[in-house]
C-alpha atoms as a PDB file:
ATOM      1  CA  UNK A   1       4.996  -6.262  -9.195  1.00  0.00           C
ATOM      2  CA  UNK A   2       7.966  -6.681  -7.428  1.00  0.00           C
ATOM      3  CA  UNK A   3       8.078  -7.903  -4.035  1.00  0.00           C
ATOM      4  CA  UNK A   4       9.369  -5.024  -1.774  1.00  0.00           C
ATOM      5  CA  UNK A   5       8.251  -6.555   2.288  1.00  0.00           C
ATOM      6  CA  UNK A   6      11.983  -6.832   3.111  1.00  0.00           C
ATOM      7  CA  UNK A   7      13.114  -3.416   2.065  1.00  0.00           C
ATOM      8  CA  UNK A   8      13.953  -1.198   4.474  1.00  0.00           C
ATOM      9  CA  UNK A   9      11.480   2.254   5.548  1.00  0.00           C
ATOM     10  CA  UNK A  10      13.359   5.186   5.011  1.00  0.00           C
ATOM     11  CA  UNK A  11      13.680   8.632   3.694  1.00  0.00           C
ATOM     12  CA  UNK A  12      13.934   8.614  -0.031  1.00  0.00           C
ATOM     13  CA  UNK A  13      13.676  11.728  -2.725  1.00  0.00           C
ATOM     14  CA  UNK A  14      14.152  12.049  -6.766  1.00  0.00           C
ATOM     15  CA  UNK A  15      13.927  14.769  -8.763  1.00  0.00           C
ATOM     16  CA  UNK A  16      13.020  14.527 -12.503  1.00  0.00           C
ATOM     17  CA  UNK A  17      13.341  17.011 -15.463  1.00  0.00           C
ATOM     18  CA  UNK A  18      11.322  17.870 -18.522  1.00  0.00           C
ATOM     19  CA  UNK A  19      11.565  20.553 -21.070  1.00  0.00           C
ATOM     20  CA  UNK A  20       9.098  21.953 -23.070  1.00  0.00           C
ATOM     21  CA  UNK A  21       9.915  23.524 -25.944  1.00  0.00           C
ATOM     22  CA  UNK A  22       7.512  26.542 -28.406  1.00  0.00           C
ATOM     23  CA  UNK A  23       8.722  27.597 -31.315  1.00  0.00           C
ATOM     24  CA  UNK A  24       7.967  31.023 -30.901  1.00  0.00           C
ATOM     25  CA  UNK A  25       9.086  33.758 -28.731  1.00  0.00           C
ATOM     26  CA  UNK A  26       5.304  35.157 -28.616  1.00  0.00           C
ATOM     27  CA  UNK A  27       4.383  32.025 -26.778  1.00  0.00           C
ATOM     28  CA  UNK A  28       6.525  32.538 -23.873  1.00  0.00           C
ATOM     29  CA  UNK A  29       5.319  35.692 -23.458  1.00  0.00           C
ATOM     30  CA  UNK A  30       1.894  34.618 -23.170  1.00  0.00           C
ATOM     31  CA  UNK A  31       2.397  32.230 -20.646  1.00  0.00           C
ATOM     32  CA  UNK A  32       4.640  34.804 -18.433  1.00  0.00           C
ATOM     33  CA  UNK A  33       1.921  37.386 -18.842  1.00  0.00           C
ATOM     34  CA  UNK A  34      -0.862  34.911 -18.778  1.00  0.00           C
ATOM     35  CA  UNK A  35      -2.561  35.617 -21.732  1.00  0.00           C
ATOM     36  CA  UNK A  36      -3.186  31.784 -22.891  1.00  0.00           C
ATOM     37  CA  UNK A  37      -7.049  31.390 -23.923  1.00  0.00           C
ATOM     38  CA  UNK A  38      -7.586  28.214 -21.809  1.00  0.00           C
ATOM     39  CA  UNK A  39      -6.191  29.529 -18.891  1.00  0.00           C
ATOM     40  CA  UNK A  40      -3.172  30.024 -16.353  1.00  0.00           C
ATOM     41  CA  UNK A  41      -0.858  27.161 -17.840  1.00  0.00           C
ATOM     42  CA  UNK A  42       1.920  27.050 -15.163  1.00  0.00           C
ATOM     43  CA  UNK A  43      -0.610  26.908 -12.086  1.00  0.00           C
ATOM     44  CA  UNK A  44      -2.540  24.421 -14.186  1.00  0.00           C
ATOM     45  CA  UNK A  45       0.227  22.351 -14.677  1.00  0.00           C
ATOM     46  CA  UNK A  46       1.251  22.577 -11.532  1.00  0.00           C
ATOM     47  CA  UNK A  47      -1.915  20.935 -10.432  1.00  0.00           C
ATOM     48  CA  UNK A  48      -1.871  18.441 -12.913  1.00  0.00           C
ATOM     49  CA  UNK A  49       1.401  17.477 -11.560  1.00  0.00           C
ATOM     50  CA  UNK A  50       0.791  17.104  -7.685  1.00  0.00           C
ATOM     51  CA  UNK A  51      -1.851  14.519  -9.321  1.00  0.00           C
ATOM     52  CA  UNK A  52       0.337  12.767 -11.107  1.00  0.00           C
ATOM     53  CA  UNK A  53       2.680  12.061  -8.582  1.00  0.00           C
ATOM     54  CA  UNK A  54       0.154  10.656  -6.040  1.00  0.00           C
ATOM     55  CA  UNK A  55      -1.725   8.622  -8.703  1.00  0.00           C
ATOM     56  CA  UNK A  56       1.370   7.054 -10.196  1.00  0.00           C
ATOM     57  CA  UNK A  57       0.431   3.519  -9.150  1.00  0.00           C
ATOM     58  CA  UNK A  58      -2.818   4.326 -10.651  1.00  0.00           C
ATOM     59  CA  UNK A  59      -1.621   4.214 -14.378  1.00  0.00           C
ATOM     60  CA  UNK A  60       1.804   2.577 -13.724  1.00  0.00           C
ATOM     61  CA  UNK A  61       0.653  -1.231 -13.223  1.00  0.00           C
ATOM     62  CA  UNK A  62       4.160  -1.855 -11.304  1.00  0.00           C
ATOM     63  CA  UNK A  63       4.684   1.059  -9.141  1.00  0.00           C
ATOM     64  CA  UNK A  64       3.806   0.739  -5.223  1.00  0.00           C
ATOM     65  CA  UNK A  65       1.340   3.039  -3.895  1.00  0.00           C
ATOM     66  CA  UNK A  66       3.518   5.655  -1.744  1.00  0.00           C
ATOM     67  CA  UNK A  67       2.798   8.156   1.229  1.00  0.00           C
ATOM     68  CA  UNK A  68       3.917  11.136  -0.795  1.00  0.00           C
ATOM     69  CA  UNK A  69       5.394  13.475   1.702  1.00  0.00           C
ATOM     70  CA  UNK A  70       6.088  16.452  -0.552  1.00  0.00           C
ATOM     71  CA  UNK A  71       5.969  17.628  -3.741  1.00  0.00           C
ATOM     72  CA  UNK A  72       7.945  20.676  -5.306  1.00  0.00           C
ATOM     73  CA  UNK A  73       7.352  22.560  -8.915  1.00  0.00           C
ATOM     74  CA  UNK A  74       9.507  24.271 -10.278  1.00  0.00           C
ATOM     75  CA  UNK A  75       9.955  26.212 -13.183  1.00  0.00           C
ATOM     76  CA  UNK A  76      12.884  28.068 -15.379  1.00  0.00           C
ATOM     77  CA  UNK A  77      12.015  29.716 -18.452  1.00  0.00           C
ATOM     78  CA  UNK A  78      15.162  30.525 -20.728  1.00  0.00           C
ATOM     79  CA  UNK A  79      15.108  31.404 -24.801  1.00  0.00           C
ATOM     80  CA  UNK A  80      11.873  29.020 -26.189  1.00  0.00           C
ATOM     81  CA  UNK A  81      12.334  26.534 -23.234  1.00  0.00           C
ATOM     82  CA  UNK A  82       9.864  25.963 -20.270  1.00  0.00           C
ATOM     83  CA  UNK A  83      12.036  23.717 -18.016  1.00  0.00           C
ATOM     84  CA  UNK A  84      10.338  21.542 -15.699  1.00  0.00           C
ATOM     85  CA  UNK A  85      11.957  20.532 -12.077  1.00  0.00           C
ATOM     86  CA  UNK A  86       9.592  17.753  -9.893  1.00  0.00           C
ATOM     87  CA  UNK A  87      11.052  16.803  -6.828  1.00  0.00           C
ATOM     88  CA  UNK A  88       9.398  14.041  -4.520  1.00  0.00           C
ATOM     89  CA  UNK A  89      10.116  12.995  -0.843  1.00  0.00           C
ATOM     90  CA  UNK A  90       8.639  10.603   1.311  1.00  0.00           C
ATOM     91  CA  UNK A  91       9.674   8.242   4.330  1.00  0.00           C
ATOM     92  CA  UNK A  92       8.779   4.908   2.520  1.00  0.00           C
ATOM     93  CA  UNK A  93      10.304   0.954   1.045  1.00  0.00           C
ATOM     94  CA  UNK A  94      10.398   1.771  -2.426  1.00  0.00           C
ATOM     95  CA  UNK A  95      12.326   3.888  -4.675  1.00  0.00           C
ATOM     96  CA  UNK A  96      10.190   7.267  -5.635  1.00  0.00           C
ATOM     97  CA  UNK A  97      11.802   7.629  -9.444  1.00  0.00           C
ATOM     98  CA  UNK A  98       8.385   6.832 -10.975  1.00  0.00           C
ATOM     99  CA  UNK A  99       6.674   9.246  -9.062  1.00  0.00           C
ATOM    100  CA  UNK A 100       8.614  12.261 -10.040  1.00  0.00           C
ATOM    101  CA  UNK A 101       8.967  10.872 -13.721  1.00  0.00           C
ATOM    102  CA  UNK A 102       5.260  10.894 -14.146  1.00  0.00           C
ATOM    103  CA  UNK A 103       4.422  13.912 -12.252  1.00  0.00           C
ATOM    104  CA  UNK A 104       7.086  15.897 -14.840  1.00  0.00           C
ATOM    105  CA  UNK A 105       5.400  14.004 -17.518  1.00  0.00           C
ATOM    106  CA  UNK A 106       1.945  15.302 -16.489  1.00  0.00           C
ATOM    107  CA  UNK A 107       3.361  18.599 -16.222  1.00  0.00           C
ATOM    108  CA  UNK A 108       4.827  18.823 -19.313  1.00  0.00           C
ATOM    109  CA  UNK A 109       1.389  17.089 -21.287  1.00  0.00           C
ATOM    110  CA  UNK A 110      -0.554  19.817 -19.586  1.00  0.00           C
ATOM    111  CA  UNK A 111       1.651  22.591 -20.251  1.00  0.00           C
ATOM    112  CA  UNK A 112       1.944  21.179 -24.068  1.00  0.00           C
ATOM    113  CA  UNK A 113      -2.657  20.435 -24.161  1.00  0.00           C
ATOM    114  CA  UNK A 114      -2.860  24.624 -23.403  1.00  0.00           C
ATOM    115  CA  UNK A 115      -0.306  26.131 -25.350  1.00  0.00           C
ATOM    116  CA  UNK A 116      -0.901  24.025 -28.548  1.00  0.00           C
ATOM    117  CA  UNK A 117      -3.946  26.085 -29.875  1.00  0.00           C
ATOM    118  CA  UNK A 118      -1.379  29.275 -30.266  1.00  0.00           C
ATOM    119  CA  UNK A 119       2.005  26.938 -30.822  1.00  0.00           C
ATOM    120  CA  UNK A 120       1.481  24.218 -33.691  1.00  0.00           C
ATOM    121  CA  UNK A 121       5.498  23.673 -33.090  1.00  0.00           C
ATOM    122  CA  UNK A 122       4.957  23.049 -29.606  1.00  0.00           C
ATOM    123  CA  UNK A 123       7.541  19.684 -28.825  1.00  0.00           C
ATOM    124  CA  UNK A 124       8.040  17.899 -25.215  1.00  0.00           C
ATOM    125  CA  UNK A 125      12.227  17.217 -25.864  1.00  0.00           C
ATOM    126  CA  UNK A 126      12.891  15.226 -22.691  1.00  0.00           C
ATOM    127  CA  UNK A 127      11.787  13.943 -19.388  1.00  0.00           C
ATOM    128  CA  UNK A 128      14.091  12.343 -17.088  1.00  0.00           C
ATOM    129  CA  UNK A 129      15.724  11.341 -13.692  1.00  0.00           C
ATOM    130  CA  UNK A 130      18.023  13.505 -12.562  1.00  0.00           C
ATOM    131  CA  UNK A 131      18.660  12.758  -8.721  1.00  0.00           C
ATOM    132  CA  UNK A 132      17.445   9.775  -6.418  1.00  0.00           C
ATOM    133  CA  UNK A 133      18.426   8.952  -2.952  1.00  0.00           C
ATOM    134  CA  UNK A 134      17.581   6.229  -0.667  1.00  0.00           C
ATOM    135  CA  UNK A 135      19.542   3.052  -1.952  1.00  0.00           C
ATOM    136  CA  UNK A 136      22.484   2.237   0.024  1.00  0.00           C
ATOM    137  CA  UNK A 137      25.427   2.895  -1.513  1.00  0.00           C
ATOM    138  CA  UNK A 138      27.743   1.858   0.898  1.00  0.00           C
ATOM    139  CA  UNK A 139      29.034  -1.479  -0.645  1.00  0.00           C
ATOM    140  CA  UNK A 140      29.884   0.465  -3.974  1.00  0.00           C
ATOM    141  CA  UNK A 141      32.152   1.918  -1.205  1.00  0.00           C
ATOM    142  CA  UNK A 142      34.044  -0.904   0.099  1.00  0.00           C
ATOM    143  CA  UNK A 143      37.405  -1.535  -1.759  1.00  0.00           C
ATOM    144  CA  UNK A 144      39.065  -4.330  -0.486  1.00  0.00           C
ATOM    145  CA  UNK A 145      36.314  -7.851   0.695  1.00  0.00           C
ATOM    146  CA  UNK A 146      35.128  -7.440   4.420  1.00  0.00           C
ATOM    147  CA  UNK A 147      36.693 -10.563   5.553  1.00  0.00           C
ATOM    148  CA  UNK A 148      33.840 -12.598   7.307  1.00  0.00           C
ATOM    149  CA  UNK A 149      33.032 -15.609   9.795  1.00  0.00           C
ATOM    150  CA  UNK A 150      30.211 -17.311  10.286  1.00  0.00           C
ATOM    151  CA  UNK A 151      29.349 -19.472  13.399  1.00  0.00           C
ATOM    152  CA  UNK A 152      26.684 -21.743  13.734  1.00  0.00           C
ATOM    153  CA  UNK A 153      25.431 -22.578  17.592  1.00  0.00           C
ATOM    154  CA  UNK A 154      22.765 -25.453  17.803  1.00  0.00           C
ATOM    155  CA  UNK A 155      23.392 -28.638  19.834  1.00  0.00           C
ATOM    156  CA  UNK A 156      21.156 -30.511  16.921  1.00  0.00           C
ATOM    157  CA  UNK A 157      23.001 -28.953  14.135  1.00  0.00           C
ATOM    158  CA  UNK A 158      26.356 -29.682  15.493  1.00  0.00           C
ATOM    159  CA  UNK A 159      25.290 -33.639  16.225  1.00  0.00           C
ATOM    160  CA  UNK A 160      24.025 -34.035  13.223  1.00  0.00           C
ATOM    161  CA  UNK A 161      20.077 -34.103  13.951  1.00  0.00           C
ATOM    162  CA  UNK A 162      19.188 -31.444  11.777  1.00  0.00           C
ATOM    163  CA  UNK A 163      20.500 -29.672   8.752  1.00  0.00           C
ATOM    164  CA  UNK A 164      21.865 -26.084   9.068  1.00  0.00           C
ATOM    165  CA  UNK A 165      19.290 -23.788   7.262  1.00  0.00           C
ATOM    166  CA  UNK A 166      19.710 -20.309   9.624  1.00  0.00           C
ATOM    167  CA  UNK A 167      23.929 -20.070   8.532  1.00  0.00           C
ATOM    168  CA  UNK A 168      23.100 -21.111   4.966  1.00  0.00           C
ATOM    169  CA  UNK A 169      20.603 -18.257   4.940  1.00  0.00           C
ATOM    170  CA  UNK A 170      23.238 -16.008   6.386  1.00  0.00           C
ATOM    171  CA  UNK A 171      25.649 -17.507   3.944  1.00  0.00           C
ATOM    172  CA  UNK A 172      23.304 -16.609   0.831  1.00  0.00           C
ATOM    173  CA  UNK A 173      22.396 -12.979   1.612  1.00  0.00           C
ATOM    174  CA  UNK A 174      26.503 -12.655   1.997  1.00  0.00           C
ATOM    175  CA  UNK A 175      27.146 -13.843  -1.264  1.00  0.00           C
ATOM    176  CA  UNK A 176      25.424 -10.532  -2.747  1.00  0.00           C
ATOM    177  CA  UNK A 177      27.707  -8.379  -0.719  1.00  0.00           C
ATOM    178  CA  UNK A 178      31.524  -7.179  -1.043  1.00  0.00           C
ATOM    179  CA  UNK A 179      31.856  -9.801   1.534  1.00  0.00           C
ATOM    180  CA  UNK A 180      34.883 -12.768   2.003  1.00  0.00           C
ATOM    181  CA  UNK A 181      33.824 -16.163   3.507  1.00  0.00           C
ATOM    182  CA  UNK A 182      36.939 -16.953   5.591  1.00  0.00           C
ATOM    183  CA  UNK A 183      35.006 -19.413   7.760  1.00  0.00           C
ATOM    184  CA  UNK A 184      31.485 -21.377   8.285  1.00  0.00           C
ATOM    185  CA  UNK A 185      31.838 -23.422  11.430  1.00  0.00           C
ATOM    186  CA  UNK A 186      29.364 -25.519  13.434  1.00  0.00           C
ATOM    187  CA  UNK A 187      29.507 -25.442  17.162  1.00  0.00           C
ATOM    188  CA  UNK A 188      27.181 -27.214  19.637  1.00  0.00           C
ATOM    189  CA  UNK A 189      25.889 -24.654  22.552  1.00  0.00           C
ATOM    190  CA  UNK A 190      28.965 -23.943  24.741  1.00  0.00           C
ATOM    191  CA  UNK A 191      29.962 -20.964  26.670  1.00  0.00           C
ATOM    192  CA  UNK A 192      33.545 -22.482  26.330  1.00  0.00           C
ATOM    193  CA  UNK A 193      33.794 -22.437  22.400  1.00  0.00           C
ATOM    194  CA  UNK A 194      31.738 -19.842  21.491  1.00  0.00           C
ATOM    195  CA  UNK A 195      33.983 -16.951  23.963  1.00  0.00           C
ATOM    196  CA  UNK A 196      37.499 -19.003  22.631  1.00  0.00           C
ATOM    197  CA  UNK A 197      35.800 -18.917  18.838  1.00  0.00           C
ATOM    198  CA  UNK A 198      34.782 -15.372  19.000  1.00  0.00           C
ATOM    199  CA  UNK A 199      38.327 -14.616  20.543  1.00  0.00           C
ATOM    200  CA  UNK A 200      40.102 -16.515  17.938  1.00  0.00           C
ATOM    201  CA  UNK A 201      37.807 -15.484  14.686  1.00  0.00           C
ATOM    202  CA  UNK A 202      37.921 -11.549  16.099  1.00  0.00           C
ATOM    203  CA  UNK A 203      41.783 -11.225  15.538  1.00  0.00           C
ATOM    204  CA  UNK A 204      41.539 -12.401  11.957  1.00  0.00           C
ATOM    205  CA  UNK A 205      38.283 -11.040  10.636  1.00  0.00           C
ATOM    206  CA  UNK A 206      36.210  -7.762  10.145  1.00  0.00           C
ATOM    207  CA  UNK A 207      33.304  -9.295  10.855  1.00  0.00           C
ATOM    208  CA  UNK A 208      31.915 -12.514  12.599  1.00  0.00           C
ATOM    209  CA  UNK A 209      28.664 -13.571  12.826  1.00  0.00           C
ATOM    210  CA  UNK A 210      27.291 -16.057  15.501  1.00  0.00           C
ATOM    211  CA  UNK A 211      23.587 -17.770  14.656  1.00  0.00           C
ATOM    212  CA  UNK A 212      21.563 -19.506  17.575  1.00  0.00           C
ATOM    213  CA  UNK A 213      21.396 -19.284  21.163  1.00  0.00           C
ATOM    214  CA  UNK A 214      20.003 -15.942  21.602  1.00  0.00           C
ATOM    215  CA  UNK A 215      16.755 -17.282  22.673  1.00  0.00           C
ATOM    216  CA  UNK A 216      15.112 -18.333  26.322  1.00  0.00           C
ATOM    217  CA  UNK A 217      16.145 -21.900  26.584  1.00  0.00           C
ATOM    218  CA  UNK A 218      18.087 -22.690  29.059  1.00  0.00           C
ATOM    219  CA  UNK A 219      20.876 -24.006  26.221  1.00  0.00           C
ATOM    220  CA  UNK A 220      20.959 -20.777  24.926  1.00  0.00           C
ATOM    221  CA  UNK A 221      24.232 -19.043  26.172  1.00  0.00           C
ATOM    222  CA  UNK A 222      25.106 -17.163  23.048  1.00  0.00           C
ATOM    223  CA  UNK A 223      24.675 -13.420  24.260  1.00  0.00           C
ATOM    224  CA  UNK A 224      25.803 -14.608  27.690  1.00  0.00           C
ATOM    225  CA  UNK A 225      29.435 -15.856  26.435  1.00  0.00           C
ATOM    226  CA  UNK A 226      29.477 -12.788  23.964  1.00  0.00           C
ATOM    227  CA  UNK A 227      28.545 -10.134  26.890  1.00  0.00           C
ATOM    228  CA  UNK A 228      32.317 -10.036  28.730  1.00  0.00           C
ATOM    229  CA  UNK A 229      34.286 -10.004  25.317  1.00  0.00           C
ATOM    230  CA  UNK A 230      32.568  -7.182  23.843  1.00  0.00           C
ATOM    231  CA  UNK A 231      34.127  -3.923  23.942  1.00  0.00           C
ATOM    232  CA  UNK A 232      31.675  -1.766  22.675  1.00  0.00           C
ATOM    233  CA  UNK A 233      27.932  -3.057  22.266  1.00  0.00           C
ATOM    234  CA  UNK A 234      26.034  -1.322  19.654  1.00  0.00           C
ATOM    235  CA  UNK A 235      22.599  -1.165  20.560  1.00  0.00           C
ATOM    236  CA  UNK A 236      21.027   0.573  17.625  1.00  0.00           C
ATOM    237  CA  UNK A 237      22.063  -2.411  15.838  1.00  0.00           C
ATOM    238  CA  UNK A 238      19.818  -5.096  17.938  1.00  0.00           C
ATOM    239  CA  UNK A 239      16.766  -2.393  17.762  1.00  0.00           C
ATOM    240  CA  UNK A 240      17.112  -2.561  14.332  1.00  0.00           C
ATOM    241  CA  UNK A 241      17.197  -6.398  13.912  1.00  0.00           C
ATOM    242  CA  UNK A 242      14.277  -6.561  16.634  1.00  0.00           C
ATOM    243  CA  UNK A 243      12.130  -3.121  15.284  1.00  0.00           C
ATOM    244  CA  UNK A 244      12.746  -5.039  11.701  1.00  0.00           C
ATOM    245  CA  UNK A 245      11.190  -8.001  13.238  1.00  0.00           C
ATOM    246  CA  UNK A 246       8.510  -7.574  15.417  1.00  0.00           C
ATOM    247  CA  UNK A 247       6.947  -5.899  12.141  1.00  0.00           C
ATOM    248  CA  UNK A 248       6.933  -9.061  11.159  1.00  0.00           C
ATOM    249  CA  UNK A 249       5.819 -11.587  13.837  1.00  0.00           C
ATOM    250  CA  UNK A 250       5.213 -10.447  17.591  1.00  0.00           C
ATOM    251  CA  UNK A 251       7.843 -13.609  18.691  1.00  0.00           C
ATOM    252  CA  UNK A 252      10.577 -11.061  17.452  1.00  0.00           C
ATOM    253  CA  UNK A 253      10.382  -9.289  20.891  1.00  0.00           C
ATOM    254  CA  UNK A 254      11.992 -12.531  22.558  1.00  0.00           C
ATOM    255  CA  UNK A 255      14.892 -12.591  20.661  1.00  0.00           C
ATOM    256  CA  UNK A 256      18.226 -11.826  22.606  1.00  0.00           C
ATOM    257  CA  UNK A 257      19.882 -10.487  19.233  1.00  0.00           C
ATOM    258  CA  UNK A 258      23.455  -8.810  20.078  1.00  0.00           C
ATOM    259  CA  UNK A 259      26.560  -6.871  18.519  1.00  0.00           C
ATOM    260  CA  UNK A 260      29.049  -4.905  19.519  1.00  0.00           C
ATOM    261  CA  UNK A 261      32.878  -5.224  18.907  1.00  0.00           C
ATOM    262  CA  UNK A 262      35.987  -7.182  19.890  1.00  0.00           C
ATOM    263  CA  UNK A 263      39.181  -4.808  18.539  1.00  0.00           C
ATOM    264  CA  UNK A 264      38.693  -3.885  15.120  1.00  0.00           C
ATOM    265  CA  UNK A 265      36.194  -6.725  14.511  1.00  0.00           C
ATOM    266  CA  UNK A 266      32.278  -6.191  14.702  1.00  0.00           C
ATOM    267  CA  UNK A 267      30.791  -8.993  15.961  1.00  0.00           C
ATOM    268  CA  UNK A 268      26.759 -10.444  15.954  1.00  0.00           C
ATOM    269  CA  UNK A 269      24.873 -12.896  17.334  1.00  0.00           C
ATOM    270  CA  UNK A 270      21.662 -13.804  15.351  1.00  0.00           C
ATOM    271  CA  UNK A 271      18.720 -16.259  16.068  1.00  0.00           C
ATOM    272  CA  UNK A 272      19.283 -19.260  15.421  1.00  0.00           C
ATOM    273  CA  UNK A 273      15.933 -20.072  12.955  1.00  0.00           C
ATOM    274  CA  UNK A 274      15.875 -19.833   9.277  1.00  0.00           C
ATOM    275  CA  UNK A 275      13.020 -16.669   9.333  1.00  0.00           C
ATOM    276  CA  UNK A 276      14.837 -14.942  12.495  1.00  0.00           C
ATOM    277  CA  UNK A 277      18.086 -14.961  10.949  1.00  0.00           C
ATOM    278  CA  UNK A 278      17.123 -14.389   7.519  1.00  0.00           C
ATOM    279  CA  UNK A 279      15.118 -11.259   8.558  1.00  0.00           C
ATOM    280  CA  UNK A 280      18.148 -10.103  10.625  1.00  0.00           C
ATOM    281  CA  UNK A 281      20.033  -9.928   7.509  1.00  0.00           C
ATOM    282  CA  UNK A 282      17.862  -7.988   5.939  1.00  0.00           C
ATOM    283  CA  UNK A 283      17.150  -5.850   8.573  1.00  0.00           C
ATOM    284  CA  UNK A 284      21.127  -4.643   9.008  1.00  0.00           C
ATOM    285  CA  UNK A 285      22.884  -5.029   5.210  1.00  0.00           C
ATOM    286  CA  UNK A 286      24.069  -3.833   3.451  1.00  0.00           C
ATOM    287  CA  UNK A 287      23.719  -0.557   5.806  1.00  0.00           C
ATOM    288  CA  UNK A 288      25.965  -2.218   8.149  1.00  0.00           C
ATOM    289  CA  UNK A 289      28.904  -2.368   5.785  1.00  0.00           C
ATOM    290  CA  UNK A 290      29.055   1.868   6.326  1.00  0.00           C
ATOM    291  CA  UNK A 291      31.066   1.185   9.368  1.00  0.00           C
ATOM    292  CA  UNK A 292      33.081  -1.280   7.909  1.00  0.00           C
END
C-alpha cells in the first residue's frame, strides 16, 4: 500500500461511468415500469452502489479507507443502454478514483445479476474514470523554471561541524518540481548576511528559500533579519507549514516559520532540521508554485 502520511487533506471528487447494455427493447421497458421479477433494479443498484463505494478498501487490497462525504447515482437510459454516472466527494489524502470505479462497477453487476433472467444478451461494455480532482496541477502550469535559491543558516554547518542535511532535503523535494537551482549557499547565523543575501538573491530569483534560525535560541535571527525586508508577509503560508506540522509532532508549534515577499520574489524561511524542513516542503509544494 502506498504510503500517503505526507499528502495533503483536501477536497477531492471523481466521477466514473458504466454502461449497461440489453439486447432487447422489452427489457428497458421493464426496468422503467418496474416489472423485473426480482425486484426494483435501479433502486437496488443504487444500494448496491453506495456499498461499494464505502467498502472499496474492503476488496481493493491497496485502496485507503476514506471518509466518504457523498455519493451521487445517476442514471440515463437511451436506445438499449442503461448508463451509469457515480460521483464521489470527500475532504481526505488520497485520490477517490477507486471509489467511484467500484461503486459503478457494483452498480452495473447488480443491474446486470436482475435483468439476466429476462436478457440472456445482457453485456456490461465499459466502466471508467471520467473526472477526478484534487491533485495539484499547478506545476503542469508553469512554462518557463521558477528560478530558485536556497540558503542554509547554521553556525555548525557553515564551520564545518556538521553536514548540511535540512538544504539537501530542500534541495531533493526541488528536484521533482519545474524548479531552477540558481544557488545553494551556506551562511553561519548573521543578521548581517542573511538581510544583504536575501536583498541580493531577491533581485535575481522567483523564489529563495532560507533554512535554520527560525527557532528560540538565542542564535536564531532568521525571521528577525527577514521581518524589515519583507513587503508583504503571507501568513496562510506559515499556518500551513505549522498546521502541517504540529499534526505531526507537538514541537511544530515552536517553530518561527516565515514568508512573505521582497519585489517580485517570494521568499521563506524554514527550520533548520532535516524533519522540520522536510515536512515544510511538503506541507507548501507544489501548491505554492500557483502564485508563481
Amino acid at each position: 500500500m502506498e504510503d500517503i502520511s505526507a499528502n495533503i487533506t483536501q477536497l477531492r471528487e471523481a466521477t466514473a461511468k458504466a454502461v449497461v447494455r440489453v439486447s432487447q427493447p422489452e427489457t428497458i421497458l421493464a426496468v422503467i415500469e418496474n416489472r423485473v421479477p426480482k425486484g426494483n433494479v435501479l433502486e437496488m443498484a443504487k444500494v448496491a452502489g453506495l456499498f461499494g463505494v464505502k467498502n472499496t478498501a474492503l476488496n481493493l487490497p491497496n485502496s485507503h479507507p476514506q471518509p466518504i462525504e457523498f455519493t451521487g447515482i445517476e442514471y440515463e437510459i437511451q436506445d438499449l443502454e442503461i448508463r451509469i454516472s457515480v460521483k464521489v466527494k470527500s475532504v481526505c489524502k488520497s485520490d477517490l478514483e477507486m471509489e467511484a470505479m467500484h461503486g459503478a462497477s457494483i452498480v452495473a453487476l447488480t443491474i446486470y445479476d436482475m435483468l439476466k433472467p429476462i436478457d440472456k444478451g445482457i453485456s456490461i461494455d465499459q466502466i471508467k474514470i471520467e473526472e477526478k480532482t484534487g491533485k495539484p496541477k499547478e506545476e503542469n502550469q508553469i512554462q518557463e523554471p521558477i528560478k530558485t535559491a536556497v540558503v542554509v543558516c547554521s553556525n555548525a554547518v557553515a564551520n564545518g561541524i556538521k553536514a548540511d542535511s535540512a538544504g539537501q532535503a530542500i534541495l531533493k523535494k526541488l528536484r521533482f518540481q519545474p524548479i531552477q537551482i540558481t544557488s545553494y549557499i551556506l551562511i553561519p547565523d548573521s543578521l548581517e548576511e542573511i538581510r544583504a543575501l536575501a536583498t541580493r538573491l531577491s533581485s535575481e530569483n522567483q523564489l529563495v528559500i532560507f533554512s535554520g534560525g527560525t527557532g528560540l535560541s538565542s542564535t536564531d535571527v532568521t525571521p528577525e533579519a527577514l521581518e524589515s525586508l519583507l513587503e508583504k508577509r503571507i501568513p496562510g503560508i506559515e499556518e500551513a507549514i505549522r498546521s502541517y506540522g504540529q499534526s505531526r509532532t507537538p514541537h511544530a508549534m515552536f517553530s518561527r516559520s516565515l514568508a512573505g515577499t521582497i519585489g517580485d520574489c517570494m521568499v521563506l524561511a524554514l527550520p533548520g532540521s532535516t524533519r522540520g524542513a522536510m515536512e515544510s516542503m511538503e506541507a507548501i509544494f507544489p501548491h505554492i508554485l500557483h502564485t508563481l
